[in-house]
Protein backbone atom coordinates (compact mmCIF):
# COMPACT_ATOMS: atom_id res chain seq x y z
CA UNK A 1 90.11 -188.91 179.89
CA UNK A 2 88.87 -185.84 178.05
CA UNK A 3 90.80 -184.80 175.38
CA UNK A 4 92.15 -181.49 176.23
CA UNK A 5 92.96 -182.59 179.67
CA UNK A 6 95.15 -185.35 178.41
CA UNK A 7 97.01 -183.11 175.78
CA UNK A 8 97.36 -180.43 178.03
CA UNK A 9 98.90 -183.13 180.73
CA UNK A 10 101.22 -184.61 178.08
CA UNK A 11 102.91 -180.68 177.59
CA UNK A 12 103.49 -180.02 180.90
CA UNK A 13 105.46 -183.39 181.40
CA UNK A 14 108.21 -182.12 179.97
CA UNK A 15 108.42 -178.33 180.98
CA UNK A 16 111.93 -177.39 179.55
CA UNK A 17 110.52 -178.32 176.01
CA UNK A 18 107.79 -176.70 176.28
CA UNK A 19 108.71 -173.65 178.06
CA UNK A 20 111.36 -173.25 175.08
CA UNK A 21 108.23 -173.44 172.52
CA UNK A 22 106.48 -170.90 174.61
CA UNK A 23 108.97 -168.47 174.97
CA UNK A 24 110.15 -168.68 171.10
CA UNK A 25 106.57 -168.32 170.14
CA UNK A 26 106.03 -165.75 172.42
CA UNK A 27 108.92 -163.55 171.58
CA UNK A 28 108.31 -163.79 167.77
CA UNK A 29 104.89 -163.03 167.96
CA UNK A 30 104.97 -160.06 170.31
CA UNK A 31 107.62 -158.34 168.46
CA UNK A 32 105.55 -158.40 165.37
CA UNK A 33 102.33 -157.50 167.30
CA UNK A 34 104.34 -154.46 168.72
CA UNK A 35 105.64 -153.17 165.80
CA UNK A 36 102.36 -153.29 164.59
CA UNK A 37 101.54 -151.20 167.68
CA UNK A 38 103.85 -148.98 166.96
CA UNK A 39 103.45 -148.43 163.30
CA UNK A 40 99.39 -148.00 163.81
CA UNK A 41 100.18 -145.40 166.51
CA UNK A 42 102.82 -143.41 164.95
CA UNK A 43 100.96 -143.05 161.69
CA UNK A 44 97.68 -141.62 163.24
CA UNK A 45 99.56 -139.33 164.89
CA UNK A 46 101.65 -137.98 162.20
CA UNK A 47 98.41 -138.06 159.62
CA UNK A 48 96.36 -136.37 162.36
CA UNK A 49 99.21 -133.90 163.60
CA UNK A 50 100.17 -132.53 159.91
CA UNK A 51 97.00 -130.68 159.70
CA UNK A 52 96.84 -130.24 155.90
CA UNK A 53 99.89 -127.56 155.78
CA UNK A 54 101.45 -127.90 152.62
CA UNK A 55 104.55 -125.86 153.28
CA UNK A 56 106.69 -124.66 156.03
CA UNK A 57 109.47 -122.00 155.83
CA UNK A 58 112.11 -121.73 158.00
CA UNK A 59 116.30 -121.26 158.38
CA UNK A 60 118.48 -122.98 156.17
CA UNK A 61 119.37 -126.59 157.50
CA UNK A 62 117.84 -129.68 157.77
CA UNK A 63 114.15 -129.69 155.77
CA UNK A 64 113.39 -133.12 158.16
CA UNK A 65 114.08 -130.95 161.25
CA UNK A 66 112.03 -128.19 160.16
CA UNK A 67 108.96 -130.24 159.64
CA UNK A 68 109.79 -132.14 163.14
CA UNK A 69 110.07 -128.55 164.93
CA UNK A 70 107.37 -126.85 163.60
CA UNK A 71 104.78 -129.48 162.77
CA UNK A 72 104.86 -132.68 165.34
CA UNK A 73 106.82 -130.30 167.38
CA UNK A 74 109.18 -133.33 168.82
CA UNK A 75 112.63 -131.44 167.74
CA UNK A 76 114.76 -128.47 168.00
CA UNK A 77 114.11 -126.17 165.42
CA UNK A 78 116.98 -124.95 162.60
CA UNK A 79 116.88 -121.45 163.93
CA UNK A 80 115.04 -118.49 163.62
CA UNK A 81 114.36 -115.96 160.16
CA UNK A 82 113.42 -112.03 160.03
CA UNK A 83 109.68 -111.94 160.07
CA UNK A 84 110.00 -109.13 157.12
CA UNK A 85 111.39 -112.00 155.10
CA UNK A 86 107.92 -113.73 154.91
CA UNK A 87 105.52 -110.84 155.90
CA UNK A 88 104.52 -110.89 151.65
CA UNK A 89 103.49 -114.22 152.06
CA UNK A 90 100.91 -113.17 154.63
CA UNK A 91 99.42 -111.19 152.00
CA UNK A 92 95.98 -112.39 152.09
CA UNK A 93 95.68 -111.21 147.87
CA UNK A 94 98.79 -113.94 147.73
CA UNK A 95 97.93 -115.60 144.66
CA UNK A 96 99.73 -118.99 145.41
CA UNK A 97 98.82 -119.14 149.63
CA UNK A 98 95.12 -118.87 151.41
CA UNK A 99 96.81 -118.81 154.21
CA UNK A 100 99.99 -118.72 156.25
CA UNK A 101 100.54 -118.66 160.01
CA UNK A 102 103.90 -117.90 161.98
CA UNK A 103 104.79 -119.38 164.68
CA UNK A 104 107.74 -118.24 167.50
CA UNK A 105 109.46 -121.06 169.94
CA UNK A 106 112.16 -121.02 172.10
CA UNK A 107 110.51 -121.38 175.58
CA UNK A 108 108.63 -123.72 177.23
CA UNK A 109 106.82 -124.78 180.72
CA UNK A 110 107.96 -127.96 182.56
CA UNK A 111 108.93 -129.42 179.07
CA UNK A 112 105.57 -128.12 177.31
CA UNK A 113 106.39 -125.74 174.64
CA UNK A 114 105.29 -122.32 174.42
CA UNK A 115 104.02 -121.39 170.99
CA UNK A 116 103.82 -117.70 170.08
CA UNK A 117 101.11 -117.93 167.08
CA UNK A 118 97.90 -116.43 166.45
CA UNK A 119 93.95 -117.67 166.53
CA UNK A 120 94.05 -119.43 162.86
CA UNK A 121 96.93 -122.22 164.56
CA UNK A 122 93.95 -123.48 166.26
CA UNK A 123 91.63 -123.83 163.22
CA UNK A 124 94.31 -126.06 161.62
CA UNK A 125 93.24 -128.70 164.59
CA UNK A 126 90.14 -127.54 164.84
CA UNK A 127 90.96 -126.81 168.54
CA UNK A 128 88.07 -125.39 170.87
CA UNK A 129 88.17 -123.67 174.28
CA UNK A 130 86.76 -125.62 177.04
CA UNK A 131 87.43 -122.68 179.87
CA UNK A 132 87.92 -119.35 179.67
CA UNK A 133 88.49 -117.97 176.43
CA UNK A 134 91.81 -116.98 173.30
CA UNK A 135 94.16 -115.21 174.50
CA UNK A 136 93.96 -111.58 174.23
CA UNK A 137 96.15 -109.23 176.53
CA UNK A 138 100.26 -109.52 177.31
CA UNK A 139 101.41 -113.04 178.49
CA UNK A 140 97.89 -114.70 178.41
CA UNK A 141 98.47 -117.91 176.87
CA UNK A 142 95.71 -120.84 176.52
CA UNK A 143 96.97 -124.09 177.43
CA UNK A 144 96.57 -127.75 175.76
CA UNK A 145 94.21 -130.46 177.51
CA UNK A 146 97.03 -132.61 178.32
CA UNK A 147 99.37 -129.54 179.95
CA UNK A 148 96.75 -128.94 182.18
CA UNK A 149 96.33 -132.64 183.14
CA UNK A 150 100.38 -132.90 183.55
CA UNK A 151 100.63 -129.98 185.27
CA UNK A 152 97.84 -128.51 187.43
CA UNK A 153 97.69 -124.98 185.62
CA UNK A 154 93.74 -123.79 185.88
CA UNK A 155 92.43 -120.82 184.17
CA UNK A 156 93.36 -117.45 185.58
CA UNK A 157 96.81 -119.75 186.91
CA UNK A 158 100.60 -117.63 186.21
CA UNK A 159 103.59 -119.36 185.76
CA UNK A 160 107.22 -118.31 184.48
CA UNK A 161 108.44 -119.53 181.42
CA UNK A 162 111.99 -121.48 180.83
CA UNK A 163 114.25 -120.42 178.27
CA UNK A 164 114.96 -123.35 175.78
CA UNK A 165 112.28 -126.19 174.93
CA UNK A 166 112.47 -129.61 176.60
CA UNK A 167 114.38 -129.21 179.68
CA UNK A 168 114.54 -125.95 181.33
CA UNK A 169 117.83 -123.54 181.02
CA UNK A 170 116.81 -120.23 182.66
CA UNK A 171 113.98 -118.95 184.23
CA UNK A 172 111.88 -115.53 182.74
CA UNK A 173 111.27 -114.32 186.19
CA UNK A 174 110.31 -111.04 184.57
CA UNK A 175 107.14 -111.91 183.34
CA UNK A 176 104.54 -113.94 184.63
CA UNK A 177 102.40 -116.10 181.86
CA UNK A 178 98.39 -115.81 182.59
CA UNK A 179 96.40 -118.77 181.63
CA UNK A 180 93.50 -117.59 179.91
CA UNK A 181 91.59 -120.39 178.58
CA UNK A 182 92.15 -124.04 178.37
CA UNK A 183 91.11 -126.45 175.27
CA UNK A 184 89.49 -129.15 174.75
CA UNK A 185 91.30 -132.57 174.11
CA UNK A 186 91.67 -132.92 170.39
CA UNK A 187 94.32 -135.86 170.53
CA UNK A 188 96.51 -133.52 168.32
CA UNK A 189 99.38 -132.02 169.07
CA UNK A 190 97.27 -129.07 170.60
CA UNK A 191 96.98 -130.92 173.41
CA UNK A 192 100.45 -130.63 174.31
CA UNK A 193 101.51 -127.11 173.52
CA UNK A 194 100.78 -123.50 175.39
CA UNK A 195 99.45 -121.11 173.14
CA UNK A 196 100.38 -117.47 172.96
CA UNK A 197 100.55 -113.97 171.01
CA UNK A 198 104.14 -113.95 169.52
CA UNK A 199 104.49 -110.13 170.63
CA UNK A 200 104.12 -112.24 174.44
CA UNK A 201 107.52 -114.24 173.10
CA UNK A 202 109.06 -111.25 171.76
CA UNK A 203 108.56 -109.47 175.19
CA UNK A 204 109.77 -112.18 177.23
CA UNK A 205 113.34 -112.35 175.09
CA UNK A 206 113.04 -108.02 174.70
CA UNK A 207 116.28 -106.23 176.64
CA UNK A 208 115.41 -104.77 180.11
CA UNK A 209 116.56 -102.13 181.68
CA UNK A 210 117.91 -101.35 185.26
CA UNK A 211 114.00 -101.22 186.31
CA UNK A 212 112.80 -104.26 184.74
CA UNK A 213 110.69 -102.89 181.99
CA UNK A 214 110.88 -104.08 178.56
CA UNK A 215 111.95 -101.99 175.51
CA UNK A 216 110.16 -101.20 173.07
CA UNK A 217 110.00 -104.10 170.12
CA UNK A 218 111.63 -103.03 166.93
CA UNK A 219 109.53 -104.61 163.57
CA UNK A 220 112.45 -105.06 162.04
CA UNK A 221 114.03 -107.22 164.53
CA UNK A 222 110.94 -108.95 165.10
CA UNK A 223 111.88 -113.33 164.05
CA UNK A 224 109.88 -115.73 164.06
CA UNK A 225 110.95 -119.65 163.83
CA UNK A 226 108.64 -120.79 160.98
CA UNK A 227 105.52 -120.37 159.28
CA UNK A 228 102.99 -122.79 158.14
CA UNK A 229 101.72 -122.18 154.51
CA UNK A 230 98.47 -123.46 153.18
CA UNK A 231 97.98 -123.46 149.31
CA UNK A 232 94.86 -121.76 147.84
CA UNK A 233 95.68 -124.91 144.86
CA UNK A 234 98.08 -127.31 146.07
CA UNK A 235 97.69 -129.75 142.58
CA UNK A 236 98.62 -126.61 140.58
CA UNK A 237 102.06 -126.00 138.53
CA UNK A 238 103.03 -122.83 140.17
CA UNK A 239 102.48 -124.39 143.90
CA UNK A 240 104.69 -127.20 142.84
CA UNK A 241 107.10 -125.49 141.60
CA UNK A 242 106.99 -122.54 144.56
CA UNK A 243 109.34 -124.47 147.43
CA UNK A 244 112.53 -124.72 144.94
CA UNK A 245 112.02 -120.96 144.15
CA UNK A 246 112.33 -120.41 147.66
CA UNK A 247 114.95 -122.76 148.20
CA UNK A 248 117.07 -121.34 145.03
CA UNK A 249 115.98 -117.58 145.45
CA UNK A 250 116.13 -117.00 148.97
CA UNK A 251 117.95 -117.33 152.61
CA UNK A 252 114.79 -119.66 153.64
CA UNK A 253 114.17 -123.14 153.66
CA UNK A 254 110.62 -124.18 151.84
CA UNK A 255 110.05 -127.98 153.62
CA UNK A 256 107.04 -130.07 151.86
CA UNK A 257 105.71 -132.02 155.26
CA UNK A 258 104.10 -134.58 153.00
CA UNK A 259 107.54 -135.59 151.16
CA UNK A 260 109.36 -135.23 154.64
CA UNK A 261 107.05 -137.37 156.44
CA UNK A 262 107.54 -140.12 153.66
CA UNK A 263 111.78 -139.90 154.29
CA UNK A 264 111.16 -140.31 157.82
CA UNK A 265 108.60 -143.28 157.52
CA UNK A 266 111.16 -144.61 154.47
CA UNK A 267 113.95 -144.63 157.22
CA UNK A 268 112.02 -145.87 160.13
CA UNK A 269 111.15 -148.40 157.53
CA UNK A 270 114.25 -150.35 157.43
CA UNK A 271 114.46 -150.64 160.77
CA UNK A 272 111.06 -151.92 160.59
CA UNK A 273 111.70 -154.25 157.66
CA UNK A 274 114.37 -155.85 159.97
CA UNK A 275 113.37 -156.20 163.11
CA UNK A 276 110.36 -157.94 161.01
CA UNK A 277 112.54 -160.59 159.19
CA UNK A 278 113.82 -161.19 163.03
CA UNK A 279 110.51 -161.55 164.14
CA UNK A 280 109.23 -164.48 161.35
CA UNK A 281 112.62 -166.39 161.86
CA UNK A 282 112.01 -166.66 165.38
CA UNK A 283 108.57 -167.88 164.98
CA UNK A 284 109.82 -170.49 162.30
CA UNK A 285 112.20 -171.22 164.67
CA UNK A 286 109.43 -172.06 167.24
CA UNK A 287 107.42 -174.35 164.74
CA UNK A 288 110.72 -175.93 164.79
CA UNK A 289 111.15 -176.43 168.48
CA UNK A 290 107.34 -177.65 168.12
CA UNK A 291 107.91 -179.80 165.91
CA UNK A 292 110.99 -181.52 167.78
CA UNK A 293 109.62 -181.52 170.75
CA UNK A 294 106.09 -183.25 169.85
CA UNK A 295 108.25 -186.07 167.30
CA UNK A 296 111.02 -186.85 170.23
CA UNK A 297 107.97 -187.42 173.03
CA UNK A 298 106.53 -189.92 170.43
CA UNK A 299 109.14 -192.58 170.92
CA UNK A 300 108.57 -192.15 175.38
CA UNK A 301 104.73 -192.45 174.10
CA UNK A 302 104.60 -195.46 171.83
CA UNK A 303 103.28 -197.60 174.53
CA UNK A 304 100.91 -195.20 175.89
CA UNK A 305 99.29 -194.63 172.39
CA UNK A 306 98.90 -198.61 171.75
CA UNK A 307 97.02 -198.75 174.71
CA UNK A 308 94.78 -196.05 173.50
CA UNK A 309 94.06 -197.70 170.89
CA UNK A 310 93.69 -201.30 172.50
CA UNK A 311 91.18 -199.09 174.28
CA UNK A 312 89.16 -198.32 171.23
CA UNK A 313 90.96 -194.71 170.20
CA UNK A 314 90.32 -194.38 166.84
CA UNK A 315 93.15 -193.40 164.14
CA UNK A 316 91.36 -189.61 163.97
CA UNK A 317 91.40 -189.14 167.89
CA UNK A 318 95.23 -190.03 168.06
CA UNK A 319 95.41 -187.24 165.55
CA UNK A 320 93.78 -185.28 167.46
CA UNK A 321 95.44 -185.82 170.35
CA UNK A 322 99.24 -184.50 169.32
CA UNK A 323 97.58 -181.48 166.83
CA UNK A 324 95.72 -180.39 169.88
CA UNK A 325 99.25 -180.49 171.73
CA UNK A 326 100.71 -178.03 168.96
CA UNK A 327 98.14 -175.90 168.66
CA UNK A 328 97.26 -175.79 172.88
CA UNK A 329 101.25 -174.60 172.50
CA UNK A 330 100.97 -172.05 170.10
CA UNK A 331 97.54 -170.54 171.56
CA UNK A 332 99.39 -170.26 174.94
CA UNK A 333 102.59 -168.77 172.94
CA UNK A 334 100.74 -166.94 170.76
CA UNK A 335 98.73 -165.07 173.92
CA UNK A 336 101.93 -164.51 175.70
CA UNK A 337 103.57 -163.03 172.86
CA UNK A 338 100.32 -160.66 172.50
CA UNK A 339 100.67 -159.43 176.34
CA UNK A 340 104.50 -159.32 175.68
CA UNK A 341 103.65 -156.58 173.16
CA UNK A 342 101.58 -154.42 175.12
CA UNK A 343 103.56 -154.32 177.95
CA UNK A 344 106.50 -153.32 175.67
CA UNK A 345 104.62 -150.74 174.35
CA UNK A 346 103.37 -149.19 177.41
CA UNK A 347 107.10 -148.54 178.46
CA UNK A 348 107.76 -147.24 175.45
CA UNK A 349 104.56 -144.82 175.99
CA UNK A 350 106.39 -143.68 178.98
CA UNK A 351 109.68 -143.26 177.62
CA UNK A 352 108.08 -141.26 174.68
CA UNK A 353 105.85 -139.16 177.02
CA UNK A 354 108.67 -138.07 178.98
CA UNK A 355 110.77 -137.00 176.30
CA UNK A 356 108.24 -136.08 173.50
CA UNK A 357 105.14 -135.24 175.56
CA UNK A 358 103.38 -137.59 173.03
CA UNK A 359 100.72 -139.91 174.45
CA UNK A 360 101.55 -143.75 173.15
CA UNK A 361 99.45 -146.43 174.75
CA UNK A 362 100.00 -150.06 175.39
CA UNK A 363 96.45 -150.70 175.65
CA UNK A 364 94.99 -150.10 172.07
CA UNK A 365 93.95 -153.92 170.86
CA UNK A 366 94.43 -154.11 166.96
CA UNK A 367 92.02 -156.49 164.74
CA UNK A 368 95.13 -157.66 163.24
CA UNK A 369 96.33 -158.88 166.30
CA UNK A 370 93.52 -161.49 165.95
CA UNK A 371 94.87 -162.37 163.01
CA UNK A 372 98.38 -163.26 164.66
CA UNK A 373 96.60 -164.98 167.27
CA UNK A 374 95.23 -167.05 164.35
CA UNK A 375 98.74 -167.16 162.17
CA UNK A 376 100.14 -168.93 165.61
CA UNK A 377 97.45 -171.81 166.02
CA UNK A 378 97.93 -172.49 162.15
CA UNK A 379 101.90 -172.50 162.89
CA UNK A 380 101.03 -175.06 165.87
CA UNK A 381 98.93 -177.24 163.99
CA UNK A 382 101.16 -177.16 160.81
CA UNK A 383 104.40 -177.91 163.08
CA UNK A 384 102.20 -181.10 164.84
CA UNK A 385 101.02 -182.63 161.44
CA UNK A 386 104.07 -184.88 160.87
CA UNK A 387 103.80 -186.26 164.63
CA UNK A 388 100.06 -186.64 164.53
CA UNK A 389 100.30 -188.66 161.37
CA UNK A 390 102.73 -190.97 162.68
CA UNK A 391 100.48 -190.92 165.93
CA UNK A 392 97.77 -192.30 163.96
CA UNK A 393 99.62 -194.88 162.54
CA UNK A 394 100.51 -196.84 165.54
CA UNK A 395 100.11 -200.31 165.13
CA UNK A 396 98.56 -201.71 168.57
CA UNK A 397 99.33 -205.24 167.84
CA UNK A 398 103.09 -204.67 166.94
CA UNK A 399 103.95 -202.23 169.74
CA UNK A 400 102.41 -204.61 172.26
């Protein structure tokens, strides 16, 4: 009998032990081929999404939040701050910042945010119109590639805006948002957001009277939520030194997204460090079960191997045989474990799409999952080596 069909018989002839190797294997593996997953994803996004700002200012609070808010865009901001407070770092003879860009939230479209901005926010992604053009007039807006998608808005489309961002509180019914343009998919955060003038967001929040028309917008009580500061030399003493003159000087908060980013990724870490050391027990504990399972069917087998023998098996194909058993057990484990992971992580996509609007996927294959595929037939074989050897050693003549 071939080989393969003979080890592959001898595994499932005793299901419960095997289905217990499967499933340990499985479960170890997949959780560290998620994680993985999810560590490759979030980092691109987070690299991809920080755009090269070197600074935000914001309202006192939490610096983690402000980066979140006003960067990634996947938390409530701290509050808002006077826009005279930063207007002299707009100062484009600023001899610390090239370039600084403000940006107004508080509303938002079926959970999409609305981002009152101007044309630079789109340089930081390099974001491009695919319809229509920037918005130009009162409550145009341009729209992301994936809030058209989700929602159906088309160019020259109006909607009202919800006060609040994520789910809506109350309606604007005053105003009706135009769509002007619509960009291309840049697999940025672009894609997610609705992009306006921030006089459109100061409008839409301005009193009313008993007619319904707006007053007029005072500069001094104009706010804004943050900015986003770009150094003209961000290795240079007086740009390191700038955020704790803020933070010391001044009613704003100066937030380095690089340092920020590192907390967040230091605290996810544990976490991660954990549910890691979980992982590789499990899987030892499934070389175990491999092991037992393989050196207990020896003793119902004793006869069956002697015959083999009789029958001209050699030592090396005995050997063979059982390794081929553990590593036939760790392939199918190992495989399982792998689908177990993606399937994971595509209801995790969903969960993160509905309450982030960020696009996860289960469905992004990883070299280094290869590699666990590979870790898993070594664990087999290793875990089968003790069996196999004694295997090999069966004397025909005694056991007869």
């Amino acid at each position: 009998m071939n080989i393969f069909k003979l080890s592959w018989k001898n595994i499932i002839s005793k299901p419960l032990a095997a289905l217990l190797s499967l499933i340990l294997l499985a479960l170890g593996v997949g959780l560290i081929a998620f994680l993985l997953l999810l560590n490759q994803q979030t980092t691109e996004k987070f690299e991809r999404n920080q755009g090269g700002v070197d600074l935000v200012l914001g309202a006192k609070g939490s610096p983690l939040q402000l980066i979140l808010s006003s960067i990634y865009h996947i938390d409530n901001p701290n509050g808002n701050i006077p826009l005279k407070s930063v207007k002299p770092f707009m100062n484009p003879k600023h001899p610390l910042i090239k370039k600084a860009i403000p940006l107004a939230l508080g509303d938002s479209y079926q959970t999409y945010r609305i981002v009152g901005t101007n044309h630079d926010y789109l340089d930081v992604y390099e974001g491009e119109i695919a319809h229509g053009r920037l918005w130009d007039g009162d409550f145009e807006v341009v729209i992301g590639a994936k809030v058209a998608e989700m929602t159906g808005l088309k160019f020259g489309d109006t909607f009202h805006s919800a006060h609040g961002l994520g789910e809506a509180i109350s309606h604007h019914d005053e105003h009706d948002f135009r769509v002007a343009g619509i960009l291309k998919k840049s697999n940025t955060v672009l894609d997610q957001l609705i992009l306006t003038d921030m006089r459109n967001v100061w409008l839409s929040h301005a009193s009313h009277d008993e007619e319904g028309h707006s007053h007029d917008i005072i500069e001094d009580e104009q706010d804004i939520t943050s900015m986003l500061v770009f150094y003209r030399n961000p290795a240079s003493i007086p740009a390191l030194n700038f955020p704790r003159g803020i933070n010391k000087n001044t009613d704003l908060l100066a937030a380095n997204p690089a340092y920020e980013t590192v907390r967040l990724f230091e605290m996810m870490g544990t976490a991660e460090r954990a549910l890691r050391f979980l992982a590789f027990a499990i899987v030892f504990v499934s070389a175990l079960s491999v092991f037992i399972s393989l050196y207990k069917s020896l003793k119902d087998r004793r006869y069956e191997l002697a015959i083999m023998r009789v029958m001209g098996s050699s030592r090396g194909k005995l050997f063979g045989l059982i390794t081929l058993e553990g590593v036939l057990l760790a392939l199918v484990g190992g495989l399982l474990g792998i689908l177990l992971a993606h399937v994971s992580m595509s209801v995790l996509a969903r969960y993160m799409q509905d309450a982030y609007q960020y696009s996860f996927t289960g469905w992004q294959f990883l070299p280094a999952e290869l590699y666990l595929i590979i870790g898993a037939l070594l664990i087999g074989f290793l875990a089968a080596i003790i069996p196999a050897i004694q295997a090999s050693n069966t004397d025909a003549a005694t056991m007869l």
